[in-house]
N, C-alpha and C. Protein backbone atom coordinates (compact mmCIF):
# COMPACT_ATOMS: atom_id res chain seq x y z
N UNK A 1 36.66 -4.92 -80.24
CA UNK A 1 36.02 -5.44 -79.04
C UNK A 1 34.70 -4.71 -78.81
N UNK A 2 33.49 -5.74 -78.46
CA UNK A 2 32.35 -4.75 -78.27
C UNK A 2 32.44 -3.51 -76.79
N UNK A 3 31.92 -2.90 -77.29
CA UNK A 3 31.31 -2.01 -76.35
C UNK A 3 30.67 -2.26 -74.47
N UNK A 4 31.19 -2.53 -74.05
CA UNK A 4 30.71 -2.72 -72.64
C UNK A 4 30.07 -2.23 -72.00
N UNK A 5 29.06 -2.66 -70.77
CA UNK A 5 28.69 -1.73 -69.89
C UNK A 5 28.80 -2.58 -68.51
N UNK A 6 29.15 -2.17 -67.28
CA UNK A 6 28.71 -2.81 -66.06
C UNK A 6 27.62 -2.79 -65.43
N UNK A 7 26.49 -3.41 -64.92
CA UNK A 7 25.48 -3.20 -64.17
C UNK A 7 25.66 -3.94 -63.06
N UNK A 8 25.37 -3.11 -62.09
CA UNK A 8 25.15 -2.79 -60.47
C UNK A 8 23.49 -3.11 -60.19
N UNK A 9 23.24 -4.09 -60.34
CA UNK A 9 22.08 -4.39 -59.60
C UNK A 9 21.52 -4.47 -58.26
N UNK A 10 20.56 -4.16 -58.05
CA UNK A 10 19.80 -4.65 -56.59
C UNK A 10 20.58 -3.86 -55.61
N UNK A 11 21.52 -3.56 -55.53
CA UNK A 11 22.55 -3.13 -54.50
C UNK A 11 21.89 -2.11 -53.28
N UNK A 12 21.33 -2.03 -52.73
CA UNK A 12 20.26 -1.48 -52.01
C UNK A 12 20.36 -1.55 -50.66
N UNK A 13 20.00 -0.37 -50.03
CA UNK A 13 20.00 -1.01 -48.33
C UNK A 13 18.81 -2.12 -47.62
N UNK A 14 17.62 -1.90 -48.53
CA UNK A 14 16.95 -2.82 -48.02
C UNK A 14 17.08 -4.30 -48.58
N UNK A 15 18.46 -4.74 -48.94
CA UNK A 15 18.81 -6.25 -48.98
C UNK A 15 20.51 -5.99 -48.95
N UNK A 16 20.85 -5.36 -48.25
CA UNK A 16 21.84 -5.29 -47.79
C UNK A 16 22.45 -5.37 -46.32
N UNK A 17 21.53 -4.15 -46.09
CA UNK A 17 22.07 -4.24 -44.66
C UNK A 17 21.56 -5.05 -43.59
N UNK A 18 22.29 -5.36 -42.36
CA UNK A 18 21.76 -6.50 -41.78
C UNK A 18 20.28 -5.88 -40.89
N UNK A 19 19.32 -7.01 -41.11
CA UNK A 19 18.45 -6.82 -40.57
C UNK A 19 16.86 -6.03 -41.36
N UNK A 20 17.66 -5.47 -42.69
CA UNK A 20 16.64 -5.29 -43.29
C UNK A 20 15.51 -5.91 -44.29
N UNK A 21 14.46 -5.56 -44.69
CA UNK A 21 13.08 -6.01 -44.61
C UNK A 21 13.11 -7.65 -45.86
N UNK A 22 14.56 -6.85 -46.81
CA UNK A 22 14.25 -8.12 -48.04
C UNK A 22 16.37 -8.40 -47.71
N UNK A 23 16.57 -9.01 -46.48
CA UNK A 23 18.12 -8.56 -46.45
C UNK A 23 18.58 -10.45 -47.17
N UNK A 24 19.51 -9.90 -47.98
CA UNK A 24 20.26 -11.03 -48.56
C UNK A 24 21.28 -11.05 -48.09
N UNK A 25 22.05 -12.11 -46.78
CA UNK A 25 23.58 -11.81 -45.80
C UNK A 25 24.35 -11.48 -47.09
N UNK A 26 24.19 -12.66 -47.78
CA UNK A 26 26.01 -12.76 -48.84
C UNK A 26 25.92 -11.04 -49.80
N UNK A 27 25.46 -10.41 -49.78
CA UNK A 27 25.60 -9.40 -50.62
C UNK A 27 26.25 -8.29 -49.95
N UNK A 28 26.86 -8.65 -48.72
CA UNK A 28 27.74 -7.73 -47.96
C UNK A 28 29.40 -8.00 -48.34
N UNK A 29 29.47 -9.91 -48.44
CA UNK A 29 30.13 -10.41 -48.91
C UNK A 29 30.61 -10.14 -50.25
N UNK A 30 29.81 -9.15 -51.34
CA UNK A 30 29.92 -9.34 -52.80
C UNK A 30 30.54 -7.70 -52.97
N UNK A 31 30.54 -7.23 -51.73
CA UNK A 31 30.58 -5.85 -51.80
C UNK A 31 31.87 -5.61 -52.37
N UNK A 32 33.19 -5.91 -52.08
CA UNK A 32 34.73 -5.71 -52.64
C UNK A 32 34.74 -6.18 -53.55
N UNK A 33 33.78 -7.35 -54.45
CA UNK A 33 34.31 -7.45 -55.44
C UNK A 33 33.68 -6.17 -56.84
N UNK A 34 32.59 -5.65 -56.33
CA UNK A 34 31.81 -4.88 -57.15
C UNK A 34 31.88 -3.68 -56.94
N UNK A 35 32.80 -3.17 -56.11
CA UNK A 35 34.11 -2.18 -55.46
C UNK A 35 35.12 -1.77 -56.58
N UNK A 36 35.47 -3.46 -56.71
CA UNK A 36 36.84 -3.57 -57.93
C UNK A 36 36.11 -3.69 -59.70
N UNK A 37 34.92 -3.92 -59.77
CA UNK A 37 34.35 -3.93 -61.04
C UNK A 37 34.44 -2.23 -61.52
N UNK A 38 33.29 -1.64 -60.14
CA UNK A 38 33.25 -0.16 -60.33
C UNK A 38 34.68 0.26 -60.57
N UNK A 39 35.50 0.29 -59.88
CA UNK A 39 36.48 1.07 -60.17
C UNK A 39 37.42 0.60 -61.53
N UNK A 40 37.54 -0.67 -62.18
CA UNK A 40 38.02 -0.87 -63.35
C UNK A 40 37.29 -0.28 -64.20
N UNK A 41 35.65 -0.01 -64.07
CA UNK A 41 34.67 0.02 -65.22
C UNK A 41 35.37 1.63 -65.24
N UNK A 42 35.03 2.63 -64.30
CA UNK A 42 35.56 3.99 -63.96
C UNK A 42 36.78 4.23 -64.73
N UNK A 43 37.83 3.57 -64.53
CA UNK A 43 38.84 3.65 -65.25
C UNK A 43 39.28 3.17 -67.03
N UNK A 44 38.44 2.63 -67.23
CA UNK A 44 38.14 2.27 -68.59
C UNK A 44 37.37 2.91 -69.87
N UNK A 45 36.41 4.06 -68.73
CA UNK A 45 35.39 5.00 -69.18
C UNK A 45 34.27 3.65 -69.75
N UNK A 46 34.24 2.57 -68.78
CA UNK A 46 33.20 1.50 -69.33
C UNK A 46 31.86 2.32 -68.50
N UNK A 47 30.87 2.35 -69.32
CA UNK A 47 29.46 3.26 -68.18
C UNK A 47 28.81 2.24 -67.26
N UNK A 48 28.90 3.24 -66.28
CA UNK A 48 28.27 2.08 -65.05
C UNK A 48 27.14 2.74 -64.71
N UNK A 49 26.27 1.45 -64.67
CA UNK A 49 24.70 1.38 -64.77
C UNK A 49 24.45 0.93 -63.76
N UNK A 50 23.46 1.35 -62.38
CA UNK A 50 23.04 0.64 -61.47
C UNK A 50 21.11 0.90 -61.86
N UNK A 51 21.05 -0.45 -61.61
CA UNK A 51 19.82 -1.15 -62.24
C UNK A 51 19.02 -0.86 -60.41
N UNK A 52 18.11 0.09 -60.13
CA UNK A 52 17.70 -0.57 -58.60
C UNK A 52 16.16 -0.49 -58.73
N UNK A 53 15.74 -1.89 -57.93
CA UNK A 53 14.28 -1.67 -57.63
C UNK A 53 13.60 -0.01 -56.90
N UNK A 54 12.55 0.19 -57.18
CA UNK A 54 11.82 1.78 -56.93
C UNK A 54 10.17 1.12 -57.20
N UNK A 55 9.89 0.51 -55.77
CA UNK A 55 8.67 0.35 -55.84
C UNK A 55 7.87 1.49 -55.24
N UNK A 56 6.50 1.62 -55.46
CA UNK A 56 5.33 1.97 -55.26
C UNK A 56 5.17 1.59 -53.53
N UNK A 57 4.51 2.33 -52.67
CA UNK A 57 3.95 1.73 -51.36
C UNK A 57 3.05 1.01 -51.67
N UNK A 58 2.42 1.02 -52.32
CA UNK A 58 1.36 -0.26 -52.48
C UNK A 58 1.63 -1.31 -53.65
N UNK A 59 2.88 -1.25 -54.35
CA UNK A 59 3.25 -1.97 -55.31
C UNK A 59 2.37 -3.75 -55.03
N UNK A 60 1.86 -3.81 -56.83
CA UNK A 60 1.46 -5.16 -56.64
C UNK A 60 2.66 -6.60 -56.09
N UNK A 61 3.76 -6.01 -56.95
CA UNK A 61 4.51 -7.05 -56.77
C UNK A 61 4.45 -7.93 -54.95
N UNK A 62 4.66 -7.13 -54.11
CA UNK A 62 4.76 -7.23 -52.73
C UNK A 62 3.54 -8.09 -52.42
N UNK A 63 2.20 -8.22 -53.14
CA UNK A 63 1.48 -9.42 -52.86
C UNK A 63 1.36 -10.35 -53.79
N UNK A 64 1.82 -10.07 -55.10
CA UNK A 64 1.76 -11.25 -56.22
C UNK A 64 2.88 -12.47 -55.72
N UNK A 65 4.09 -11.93 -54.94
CA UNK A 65 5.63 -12.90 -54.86
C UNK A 65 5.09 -13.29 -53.28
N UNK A 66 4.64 -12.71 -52.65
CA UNK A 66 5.19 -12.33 -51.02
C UNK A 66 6.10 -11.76 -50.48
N UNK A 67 6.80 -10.88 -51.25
CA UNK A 67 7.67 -9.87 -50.44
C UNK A 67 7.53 -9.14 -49.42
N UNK A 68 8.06 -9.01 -48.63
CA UNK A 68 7.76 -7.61 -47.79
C UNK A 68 8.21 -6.56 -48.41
N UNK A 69 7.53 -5.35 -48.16
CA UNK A 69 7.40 -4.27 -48.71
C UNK A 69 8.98 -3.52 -48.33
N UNK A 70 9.82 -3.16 -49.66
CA UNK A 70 11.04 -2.89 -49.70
C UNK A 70 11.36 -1.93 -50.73
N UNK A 71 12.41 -1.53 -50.97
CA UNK A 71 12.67 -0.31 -51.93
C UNK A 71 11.98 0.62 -52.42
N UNK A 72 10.95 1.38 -51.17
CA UNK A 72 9.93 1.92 -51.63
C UNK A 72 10.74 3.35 -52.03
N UNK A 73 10.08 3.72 -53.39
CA UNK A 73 10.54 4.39 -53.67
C UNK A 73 10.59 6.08 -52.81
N UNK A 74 11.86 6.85 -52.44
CA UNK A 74 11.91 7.93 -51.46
C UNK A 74 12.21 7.49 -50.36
N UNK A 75 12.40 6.28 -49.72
CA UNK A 75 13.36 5.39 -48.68
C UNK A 75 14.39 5.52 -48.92
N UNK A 76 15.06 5.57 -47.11
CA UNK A 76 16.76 5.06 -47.48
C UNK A 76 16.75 3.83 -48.03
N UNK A 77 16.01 3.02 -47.90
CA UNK A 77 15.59 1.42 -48.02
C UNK A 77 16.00 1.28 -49.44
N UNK A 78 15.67 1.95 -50.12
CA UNK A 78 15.55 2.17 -51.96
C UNK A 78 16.91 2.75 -51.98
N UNK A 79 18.17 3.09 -51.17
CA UNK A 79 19.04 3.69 -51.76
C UNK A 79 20.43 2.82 -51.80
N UNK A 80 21.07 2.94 -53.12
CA UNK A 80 22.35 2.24 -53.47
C UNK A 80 23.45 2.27 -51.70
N UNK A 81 23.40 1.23 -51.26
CA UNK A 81 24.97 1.51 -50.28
C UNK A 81 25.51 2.52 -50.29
N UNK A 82 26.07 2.96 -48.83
CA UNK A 82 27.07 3.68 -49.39
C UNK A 82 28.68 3.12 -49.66
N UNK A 83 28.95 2.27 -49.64
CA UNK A 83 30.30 1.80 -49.88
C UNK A 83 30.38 1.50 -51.66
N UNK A 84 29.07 1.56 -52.30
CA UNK A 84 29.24 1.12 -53.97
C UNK A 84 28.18 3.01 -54.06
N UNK A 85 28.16 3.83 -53.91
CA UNK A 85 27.52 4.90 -54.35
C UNK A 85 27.55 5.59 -55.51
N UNK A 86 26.57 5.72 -56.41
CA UNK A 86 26.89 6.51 -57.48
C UNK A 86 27.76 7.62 -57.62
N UNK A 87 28.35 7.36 -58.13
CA UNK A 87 29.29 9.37 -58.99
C UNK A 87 28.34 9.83 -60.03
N UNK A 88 29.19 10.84 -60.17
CA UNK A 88 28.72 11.90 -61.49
C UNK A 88 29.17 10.70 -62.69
N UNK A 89 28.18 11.01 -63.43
CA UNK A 89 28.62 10.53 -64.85
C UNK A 89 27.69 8.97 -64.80
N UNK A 90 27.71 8.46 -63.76
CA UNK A 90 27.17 6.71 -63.64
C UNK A 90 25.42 7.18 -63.96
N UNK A 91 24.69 5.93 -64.07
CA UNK A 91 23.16 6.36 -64.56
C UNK A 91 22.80 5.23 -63.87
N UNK A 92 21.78 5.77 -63.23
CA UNK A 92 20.64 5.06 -62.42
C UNK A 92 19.43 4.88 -63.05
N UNK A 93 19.17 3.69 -63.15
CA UNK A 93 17.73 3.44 -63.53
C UNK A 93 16.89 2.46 -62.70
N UNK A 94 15.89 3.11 -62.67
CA UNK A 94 14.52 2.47 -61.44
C UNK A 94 14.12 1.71 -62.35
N UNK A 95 13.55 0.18 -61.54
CA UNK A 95 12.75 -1.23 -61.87
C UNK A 95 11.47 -1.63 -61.30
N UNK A 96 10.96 -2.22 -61.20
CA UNK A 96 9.43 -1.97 -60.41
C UNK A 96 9.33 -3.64 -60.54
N UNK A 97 10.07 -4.22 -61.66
CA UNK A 97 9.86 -6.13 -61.07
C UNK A 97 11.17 -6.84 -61.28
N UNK A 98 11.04 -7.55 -61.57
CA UNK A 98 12.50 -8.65 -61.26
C UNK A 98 13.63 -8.37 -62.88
N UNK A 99 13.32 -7.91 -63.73
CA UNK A 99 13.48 -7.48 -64.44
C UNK A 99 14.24 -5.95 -64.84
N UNK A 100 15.46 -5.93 -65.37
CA UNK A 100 16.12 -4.79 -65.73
C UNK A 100 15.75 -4.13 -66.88
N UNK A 101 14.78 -4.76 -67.78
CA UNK A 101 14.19 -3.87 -69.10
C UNK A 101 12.94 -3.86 -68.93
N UNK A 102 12.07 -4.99 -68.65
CA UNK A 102 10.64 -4.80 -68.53
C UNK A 102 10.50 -3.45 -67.92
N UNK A 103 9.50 -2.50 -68.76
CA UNK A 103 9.23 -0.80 -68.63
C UNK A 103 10.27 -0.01 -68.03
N UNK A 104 11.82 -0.13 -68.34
CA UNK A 104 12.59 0.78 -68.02
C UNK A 104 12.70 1.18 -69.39
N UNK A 105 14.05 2.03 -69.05
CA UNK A 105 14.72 3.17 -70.05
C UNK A 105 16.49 2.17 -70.30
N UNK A 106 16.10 0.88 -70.36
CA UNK A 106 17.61 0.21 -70.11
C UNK A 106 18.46 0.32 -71.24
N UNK A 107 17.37 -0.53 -72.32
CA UNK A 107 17.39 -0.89 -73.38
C UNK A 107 18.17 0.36 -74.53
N UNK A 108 16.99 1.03 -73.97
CA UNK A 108 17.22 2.54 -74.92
C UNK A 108 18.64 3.01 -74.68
N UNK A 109 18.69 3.31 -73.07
CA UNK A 109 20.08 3.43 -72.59
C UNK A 109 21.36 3.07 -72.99
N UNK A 110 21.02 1.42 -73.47
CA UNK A 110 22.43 0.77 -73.93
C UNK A 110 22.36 0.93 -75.51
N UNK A 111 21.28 1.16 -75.67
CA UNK A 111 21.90 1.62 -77.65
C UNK A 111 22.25 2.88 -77.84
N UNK A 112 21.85 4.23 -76.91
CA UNK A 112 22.08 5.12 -77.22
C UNK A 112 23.78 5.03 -77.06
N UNK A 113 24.19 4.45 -76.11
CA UNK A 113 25.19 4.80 -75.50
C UNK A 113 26.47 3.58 -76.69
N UNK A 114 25.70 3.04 -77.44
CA UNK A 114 26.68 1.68 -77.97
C UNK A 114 27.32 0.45 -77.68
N UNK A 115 26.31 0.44 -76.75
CA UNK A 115 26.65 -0.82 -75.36
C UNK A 115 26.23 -2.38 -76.78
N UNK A 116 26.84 -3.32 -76.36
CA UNK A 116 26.86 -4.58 -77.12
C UNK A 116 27.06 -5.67 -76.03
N UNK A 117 27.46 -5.32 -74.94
CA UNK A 117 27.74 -6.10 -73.79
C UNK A 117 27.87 -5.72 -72.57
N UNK A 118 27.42 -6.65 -71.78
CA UNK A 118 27.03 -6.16 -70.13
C UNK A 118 27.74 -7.11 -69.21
N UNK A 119 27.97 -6.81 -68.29
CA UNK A 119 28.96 -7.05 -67.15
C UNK A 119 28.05 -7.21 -65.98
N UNK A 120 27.35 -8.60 -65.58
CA UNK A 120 26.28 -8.09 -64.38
C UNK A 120 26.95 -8.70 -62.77
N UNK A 121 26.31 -7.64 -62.36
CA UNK A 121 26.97 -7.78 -60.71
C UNK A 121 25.50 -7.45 -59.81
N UNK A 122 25.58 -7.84 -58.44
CA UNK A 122 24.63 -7.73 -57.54
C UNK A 122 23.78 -8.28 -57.14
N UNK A 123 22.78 -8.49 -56.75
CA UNK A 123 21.52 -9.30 -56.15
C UNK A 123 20.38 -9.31 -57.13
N UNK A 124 19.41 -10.54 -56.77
CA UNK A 124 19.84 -11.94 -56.45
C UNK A 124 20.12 -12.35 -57.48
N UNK A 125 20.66 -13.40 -57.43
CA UNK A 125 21.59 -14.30 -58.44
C UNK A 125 20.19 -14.90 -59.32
N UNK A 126 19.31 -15.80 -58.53
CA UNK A 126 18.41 -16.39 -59.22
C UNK A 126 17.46 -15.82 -59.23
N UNK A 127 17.16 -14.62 -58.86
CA UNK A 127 15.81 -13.43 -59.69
C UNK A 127 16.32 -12.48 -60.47
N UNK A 128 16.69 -11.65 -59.68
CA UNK A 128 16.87 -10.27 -60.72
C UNK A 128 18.07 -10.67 -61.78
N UNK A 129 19.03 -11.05 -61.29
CA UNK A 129 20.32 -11.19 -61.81
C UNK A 129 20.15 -12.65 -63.72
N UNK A 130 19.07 -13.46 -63.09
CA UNK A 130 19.18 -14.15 -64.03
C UNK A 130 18.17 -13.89 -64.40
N UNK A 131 17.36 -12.72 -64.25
CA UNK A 131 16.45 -12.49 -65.21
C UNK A 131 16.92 -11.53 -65.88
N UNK A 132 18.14 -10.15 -65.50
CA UNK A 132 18.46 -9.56 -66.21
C UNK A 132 19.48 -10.59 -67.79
N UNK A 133 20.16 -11.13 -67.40
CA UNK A 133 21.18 -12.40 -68.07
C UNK A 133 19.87 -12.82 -69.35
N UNK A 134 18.74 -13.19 -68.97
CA UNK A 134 18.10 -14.18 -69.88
C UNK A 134 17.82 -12.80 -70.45
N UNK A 135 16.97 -11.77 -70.30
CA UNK A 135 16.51 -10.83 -71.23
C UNK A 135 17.97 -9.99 -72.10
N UNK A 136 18.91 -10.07 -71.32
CA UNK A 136 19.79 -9.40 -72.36
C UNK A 136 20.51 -10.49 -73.83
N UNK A 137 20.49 -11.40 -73.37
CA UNK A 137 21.04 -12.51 -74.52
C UNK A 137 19.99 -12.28 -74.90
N UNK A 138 18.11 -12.18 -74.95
CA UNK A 138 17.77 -12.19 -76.13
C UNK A 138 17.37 -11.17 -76.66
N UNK A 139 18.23 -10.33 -76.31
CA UNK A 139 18.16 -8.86 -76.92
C UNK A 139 19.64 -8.72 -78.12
N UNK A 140 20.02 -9.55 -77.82
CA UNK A 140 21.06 -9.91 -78.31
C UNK A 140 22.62 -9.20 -77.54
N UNK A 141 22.78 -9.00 -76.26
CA UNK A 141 23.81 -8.64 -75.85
C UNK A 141 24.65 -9.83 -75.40
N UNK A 142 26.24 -9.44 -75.40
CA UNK A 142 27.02 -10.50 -74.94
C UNK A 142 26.34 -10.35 -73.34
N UNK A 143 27.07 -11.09 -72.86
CA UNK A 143 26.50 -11.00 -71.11
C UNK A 143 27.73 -12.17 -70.13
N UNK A 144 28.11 -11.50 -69.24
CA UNK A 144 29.42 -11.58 -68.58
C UNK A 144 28.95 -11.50 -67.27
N UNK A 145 28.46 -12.83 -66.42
CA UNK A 145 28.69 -12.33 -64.76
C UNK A 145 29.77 -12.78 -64.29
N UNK A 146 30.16 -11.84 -63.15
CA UNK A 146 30.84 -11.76 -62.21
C UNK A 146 30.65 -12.40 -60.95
N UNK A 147 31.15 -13.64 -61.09
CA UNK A 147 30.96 -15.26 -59.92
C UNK A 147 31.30 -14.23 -58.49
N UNK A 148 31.97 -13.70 -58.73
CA UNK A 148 32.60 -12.84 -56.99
C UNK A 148 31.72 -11.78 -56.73
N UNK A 149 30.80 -11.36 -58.07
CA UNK A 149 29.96 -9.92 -57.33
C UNK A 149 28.70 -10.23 -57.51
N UNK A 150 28.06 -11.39 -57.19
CA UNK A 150 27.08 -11.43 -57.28
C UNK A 150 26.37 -12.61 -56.08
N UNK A 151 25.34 -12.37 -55.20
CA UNK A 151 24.76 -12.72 -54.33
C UNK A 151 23.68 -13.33 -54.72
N UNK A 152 23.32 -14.75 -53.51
CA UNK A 152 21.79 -14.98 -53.89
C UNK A 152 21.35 -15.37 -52.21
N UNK A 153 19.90 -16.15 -52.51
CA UNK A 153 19.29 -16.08 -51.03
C UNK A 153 19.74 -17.29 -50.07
N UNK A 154 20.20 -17.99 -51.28
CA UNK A 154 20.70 -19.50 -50.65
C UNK A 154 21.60 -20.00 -51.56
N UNK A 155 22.44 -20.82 -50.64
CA UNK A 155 23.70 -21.49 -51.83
C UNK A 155 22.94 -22.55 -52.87
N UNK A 156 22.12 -23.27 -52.37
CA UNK A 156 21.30 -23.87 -53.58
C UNK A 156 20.78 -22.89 -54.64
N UNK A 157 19.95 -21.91 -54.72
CA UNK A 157 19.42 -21.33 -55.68
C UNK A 157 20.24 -20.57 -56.34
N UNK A 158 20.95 -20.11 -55.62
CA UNK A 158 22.77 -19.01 -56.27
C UNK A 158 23.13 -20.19 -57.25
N UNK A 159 23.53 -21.68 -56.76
CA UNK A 159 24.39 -22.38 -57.18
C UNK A 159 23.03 -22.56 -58.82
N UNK A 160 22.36 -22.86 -58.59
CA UNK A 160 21.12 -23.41 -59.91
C UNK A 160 21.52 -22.60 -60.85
N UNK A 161 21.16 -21.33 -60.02
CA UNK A 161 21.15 -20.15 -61.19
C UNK A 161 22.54 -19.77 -62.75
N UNK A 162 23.57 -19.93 -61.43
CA UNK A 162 24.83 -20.09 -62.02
C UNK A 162 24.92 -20.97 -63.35
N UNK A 163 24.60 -22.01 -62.57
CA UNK A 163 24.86 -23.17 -63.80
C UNK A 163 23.64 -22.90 -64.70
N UNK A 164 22.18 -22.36 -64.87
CA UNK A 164 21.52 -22.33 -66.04
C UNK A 164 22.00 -21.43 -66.33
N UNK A 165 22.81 -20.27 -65.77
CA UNK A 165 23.11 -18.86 -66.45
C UNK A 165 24.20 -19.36 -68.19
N UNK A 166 24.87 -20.16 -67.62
CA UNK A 166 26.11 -20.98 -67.86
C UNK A 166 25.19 -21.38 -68.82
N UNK A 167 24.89 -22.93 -68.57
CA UNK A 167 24.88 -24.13 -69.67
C UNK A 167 23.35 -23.63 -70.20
N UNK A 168 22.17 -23.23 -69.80
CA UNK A 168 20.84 -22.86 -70.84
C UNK A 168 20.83 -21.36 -71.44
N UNK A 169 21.21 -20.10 -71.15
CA UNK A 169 21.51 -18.84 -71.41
C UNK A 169 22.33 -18.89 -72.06
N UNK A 170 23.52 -18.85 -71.63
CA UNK A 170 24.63 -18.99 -72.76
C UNK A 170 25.72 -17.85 -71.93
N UNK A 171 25.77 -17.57 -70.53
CA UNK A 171 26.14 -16.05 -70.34
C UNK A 171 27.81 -16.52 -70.12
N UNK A 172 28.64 -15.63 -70.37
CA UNK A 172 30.03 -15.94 -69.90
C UNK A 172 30.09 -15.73 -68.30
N UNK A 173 30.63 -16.88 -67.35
CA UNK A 173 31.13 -16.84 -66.22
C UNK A 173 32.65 -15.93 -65.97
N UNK A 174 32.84 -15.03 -65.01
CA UNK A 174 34.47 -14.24 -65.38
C UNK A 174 34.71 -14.05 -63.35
């Protein structure tokens, strides 16, 4: 069986909690199931990877999309929940666009470690989440989301995403 990894995306207070600057409601909703991922992955010794945005205060992105200015990096805003919080042993890696490899350490991460397949959980379904999905299939990883741990901004665009994740990507639904 290949090698696994789970990733914890987006999971952040500034699209988490209510009221904040980039807040996605349903990702409060996604929280128990990516509760029960972490703790199977934990128990499996599968490595859990939380993927989180770490922008710049003046990051371009925030006027190229229209975002409001969020996960600046050294904010609570930028920090994982505390109900999904890192342990010892889990690895955090900072993102700067919608993207989990574009100029990270992801890639490197999952070969050093013997990763062949990823497990994705977290926000949003139809940005980060299916942009992480499309870049890992063509990196050649299996790729496995989790329908219960993963959030988007609207049931239309969640629902799109799903199904291209599905029928044009190729990713396994679980």
């Amino acid at each position: 069986m290949a090698k696994e990894a789970l990733l914890v995306i987006d999971m952040l207070n500034d699209f988490v909690i209510e009221g904040a600057p980039l807040e996605v409601p349903d990702t409060r909703k996604v929280i128990p199931a990516i509760k029960r991922e972490i703790g199977a992955a934990r128990k499996k010794g599968t490595p859990v990877i939380y993927v989180c945005d770490a922008h710049d205060t003046d990051d371009r992105e925030f006027a190229k999309f229209g975002w409001p200015a969020h996960a600046v990096k050294g904010t609570k805003g930028a920090e994982v929940v505390d109900e999904l919080k890192p342990e010892k042993g889990d690895i955090i890696i900072g993102k700067s666009t919608y993207s989990s490899f574009y100029g990270t350490e992801l890639d490197d991460t999952l070969k050093k470690l013997g990763v062949e397949s990823l497990r994705l959980t977290g926000c949003v379904t139809h940005i980060c989440i299916m942009s992480a999905a499309s870049e890992a299939v063509l990196r050649d990883y299996g790729v496995s989301v989790v329908l219960d741990g993963v959030a988007g901004l609207a049931k239309e665009d969640h629902d799109a995403a799903i199904r291209i994740m599905k029928n044009v990507i190729g990713v396994k639904l679980v």
